[in-house]
C-alpha atoms as a PDB file:
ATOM      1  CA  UNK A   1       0.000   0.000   0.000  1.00  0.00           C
ATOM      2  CA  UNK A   2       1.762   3.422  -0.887  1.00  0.00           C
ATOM      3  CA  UNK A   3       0.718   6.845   0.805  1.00  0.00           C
ATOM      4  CA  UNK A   4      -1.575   7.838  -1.769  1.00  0.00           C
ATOM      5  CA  UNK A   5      -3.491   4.209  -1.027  1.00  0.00           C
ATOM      6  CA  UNK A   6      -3.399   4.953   2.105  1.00  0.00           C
ATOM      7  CA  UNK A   7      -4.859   8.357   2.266  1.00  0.00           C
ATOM      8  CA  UNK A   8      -7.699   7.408   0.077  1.00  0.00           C
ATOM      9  CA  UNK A   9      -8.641   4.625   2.269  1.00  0.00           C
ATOM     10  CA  UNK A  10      -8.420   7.571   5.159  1.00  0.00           C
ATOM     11  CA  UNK A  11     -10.629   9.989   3.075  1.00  0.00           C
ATOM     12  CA  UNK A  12     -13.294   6.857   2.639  1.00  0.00           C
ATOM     13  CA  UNK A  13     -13.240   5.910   6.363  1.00  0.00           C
ATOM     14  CA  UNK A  14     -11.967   2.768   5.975  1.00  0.00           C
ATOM     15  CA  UNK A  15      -8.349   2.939   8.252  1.00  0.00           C
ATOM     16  CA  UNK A  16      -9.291   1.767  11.260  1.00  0.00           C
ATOM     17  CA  UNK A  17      -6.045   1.550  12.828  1.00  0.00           C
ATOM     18  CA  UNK A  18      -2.289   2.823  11.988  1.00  0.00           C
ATOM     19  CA  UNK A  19       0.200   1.025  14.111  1.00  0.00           C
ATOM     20  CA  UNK A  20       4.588   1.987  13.531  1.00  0.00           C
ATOM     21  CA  UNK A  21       6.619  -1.089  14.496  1.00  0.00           C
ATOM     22  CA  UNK A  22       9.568  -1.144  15.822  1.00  0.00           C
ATOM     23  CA  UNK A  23      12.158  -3.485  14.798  1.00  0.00           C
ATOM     24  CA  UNK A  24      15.027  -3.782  17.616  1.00  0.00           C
ATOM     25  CA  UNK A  25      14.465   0.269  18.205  1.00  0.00           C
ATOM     26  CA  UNK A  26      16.501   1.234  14.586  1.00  0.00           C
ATOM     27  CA  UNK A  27      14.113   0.176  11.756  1.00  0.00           C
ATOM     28  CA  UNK A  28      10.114   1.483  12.147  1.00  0.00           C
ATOM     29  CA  UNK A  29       7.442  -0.224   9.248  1.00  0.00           C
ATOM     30  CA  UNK A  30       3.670   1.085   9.304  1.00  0.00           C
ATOM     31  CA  UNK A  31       1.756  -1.089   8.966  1.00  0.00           C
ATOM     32  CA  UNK A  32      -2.889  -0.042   8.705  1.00  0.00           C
ATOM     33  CA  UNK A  33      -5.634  -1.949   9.072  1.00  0.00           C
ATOM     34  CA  UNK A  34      -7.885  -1.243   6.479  1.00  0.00           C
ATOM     35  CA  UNK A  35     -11.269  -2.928   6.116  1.00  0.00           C
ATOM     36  CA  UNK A  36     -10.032  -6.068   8.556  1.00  0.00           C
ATOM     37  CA  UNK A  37      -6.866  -6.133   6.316  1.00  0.00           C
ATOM     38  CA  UNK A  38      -3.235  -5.279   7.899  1.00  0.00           C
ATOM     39  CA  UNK A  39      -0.904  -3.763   4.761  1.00  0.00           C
ATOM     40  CA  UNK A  40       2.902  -2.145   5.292  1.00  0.00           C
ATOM     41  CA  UNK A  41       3.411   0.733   3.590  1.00  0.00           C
ATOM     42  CA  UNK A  42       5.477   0.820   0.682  1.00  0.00           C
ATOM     43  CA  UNK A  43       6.860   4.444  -0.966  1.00  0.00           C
ATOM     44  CA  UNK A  44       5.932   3.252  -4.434  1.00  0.00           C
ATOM     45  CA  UNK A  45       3.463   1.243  -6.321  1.00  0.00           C
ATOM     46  CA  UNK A  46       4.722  -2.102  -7.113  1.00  0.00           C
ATOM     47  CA  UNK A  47       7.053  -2.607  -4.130  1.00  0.00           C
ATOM     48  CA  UNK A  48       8.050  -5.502  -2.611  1.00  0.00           C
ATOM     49  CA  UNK A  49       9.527  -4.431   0.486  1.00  0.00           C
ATOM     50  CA  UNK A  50       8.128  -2.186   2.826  1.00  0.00           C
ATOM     51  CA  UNK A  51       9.273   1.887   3.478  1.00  0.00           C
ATOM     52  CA  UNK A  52      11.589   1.723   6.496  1.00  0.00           C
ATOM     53  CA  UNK A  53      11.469   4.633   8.741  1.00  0.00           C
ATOM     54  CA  UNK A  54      14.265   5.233  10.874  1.00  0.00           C
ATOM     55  CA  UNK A  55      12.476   7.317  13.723  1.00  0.00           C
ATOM     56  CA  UNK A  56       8.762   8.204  14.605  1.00  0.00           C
ATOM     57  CA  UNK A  57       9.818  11.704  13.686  1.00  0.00           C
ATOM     58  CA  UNK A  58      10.579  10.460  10.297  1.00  0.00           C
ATOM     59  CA  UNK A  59       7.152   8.184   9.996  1.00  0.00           C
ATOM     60  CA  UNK A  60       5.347  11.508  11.402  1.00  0.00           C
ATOM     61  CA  UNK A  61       6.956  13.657   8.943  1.00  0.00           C
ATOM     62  CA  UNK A  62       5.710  11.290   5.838  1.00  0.00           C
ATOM     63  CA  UNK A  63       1.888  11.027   7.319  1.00  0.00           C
ATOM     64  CA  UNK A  64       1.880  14.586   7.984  1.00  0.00           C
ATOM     65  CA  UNK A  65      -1.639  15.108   6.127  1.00  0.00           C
ATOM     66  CA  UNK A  66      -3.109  12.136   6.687  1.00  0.00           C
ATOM     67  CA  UNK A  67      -6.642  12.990   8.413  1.00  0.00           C
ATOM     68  CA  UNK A  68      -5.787  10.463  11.141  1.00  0.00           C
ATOM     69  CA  UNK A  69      -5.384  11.353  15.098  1.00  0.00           C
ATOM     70  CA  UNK A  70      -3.142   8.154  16.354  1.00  0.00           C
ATOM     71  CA  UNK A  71      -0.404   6.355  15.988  1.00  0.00           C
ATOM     72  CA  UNK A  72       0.529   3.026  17.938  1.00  0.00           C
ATOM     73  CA  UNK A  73       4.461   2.509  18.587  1.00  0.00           C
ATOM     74  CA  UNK A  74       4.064  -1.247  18.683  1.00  0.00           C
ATOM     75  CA  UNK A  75       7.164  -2.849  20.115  1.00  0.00           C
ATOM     76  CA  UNK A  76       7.304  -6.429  19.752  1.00  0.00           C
ATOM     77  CA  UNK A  77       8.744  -8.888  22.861  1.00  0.00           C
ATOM     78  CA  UNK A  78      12.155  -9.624  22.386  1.00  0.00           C
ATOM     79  CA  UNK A  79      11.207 -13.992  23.318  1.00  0.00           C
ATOM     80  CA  UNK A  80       8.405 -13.140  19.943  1.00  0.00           C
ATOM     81  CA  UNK A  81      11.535 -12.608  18.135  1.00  0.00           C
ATOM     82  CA  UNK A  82      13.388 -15.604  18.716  1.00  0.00           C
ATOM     83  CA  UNK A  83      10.083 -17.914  17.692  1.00  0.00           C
ATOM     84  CA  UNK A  84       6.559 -18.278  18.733  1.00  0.00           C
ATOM     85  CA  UNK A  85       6.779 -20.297  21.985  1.00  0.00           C
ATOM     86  CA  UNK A  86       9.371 -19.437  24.602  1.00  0.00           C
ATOM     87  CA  UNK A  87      10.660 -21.712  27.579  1.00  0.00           C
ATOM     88  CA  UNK A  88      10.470 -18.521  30.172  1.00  0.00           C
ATOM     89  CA  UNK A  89       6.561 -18.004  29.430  1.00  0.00           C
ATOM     90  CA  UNK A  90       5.193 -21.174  28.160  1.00  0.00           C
ATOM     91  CA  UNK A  91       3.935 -18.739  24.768  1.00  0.00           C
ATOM     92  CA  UNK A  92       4.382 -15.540  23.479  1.00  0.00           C
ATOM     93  CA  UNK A  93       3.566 -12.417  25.143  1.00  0.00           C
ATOM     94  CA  UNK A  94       1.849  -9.461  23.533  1.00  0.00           C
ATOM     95  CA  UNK A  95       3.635  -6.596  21.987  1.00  0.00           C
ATOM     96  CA  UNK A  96       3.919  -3.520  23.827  1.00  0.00           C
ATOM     97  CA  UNK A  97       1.268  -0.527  22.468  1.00  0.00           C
ATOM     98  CA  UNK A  98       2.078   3.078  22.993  1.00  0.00           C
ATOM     99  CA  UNK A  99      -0.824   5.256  21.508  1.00  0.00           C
ATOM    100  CA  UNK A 100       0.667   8.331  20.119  1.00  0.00           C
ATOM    101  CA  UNK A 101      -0.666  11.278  18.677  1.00  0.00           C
ATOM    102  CA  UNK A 102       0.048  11.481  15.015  1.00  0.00           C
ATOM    103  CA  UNK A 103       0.356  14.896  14.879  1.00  0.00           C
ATOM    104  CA  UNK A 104       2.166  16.371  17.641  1.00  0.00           C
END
């Protein structure tokens, strides 16, 4: 999904959620749920892998007019990472949510 995509689906009403997830604190992906669909964002049609931000300044600063309110830094557990059962909890835990506002 690129930024125009995404922006449409925000004009329609159809974004129901915009989450920015953080890989090991240097590499951010956003990733919207549209419609009960999760897509990454992508900086051009056709794409195969996803824009990388390097801060939430930087993800701010390229969804600066998108008519959306939140953002959610989504940090994932660092047991998720190594696979999807862990011998310290018996099963993953869930990623940590920080609502932010999108525009500051």
């Amino acid at each position: 999904m690129t930024l125009e995509q995404l922006m449409r689906a925000a004009d329609r009403g159809a974004l129901q959620d915009l989450d920015l997830l953080s890989h090991e604190g240097a590499v951010y992906l956003v990733e919207a749920l549209i419609d009960g669909s999760r897509h990454l964002l992508k900086q051009h049609e056709g794409d195969t892998r996803p824009w990388v931000f390097r801060s939430l300044h930087d993800a701010r600063n390229a969804l600066v007019e998108l008519p959306f309110q939140t953002i959610n830094l989504v940090h994932l557990n660092v047991c998720d990472e190594m696979g999807p059962d862990t011998l310290v909890t018996g099963g993953p835990q869930a990623a940590m949510r920080l609502p932010l506002p999108l525009h500051p």
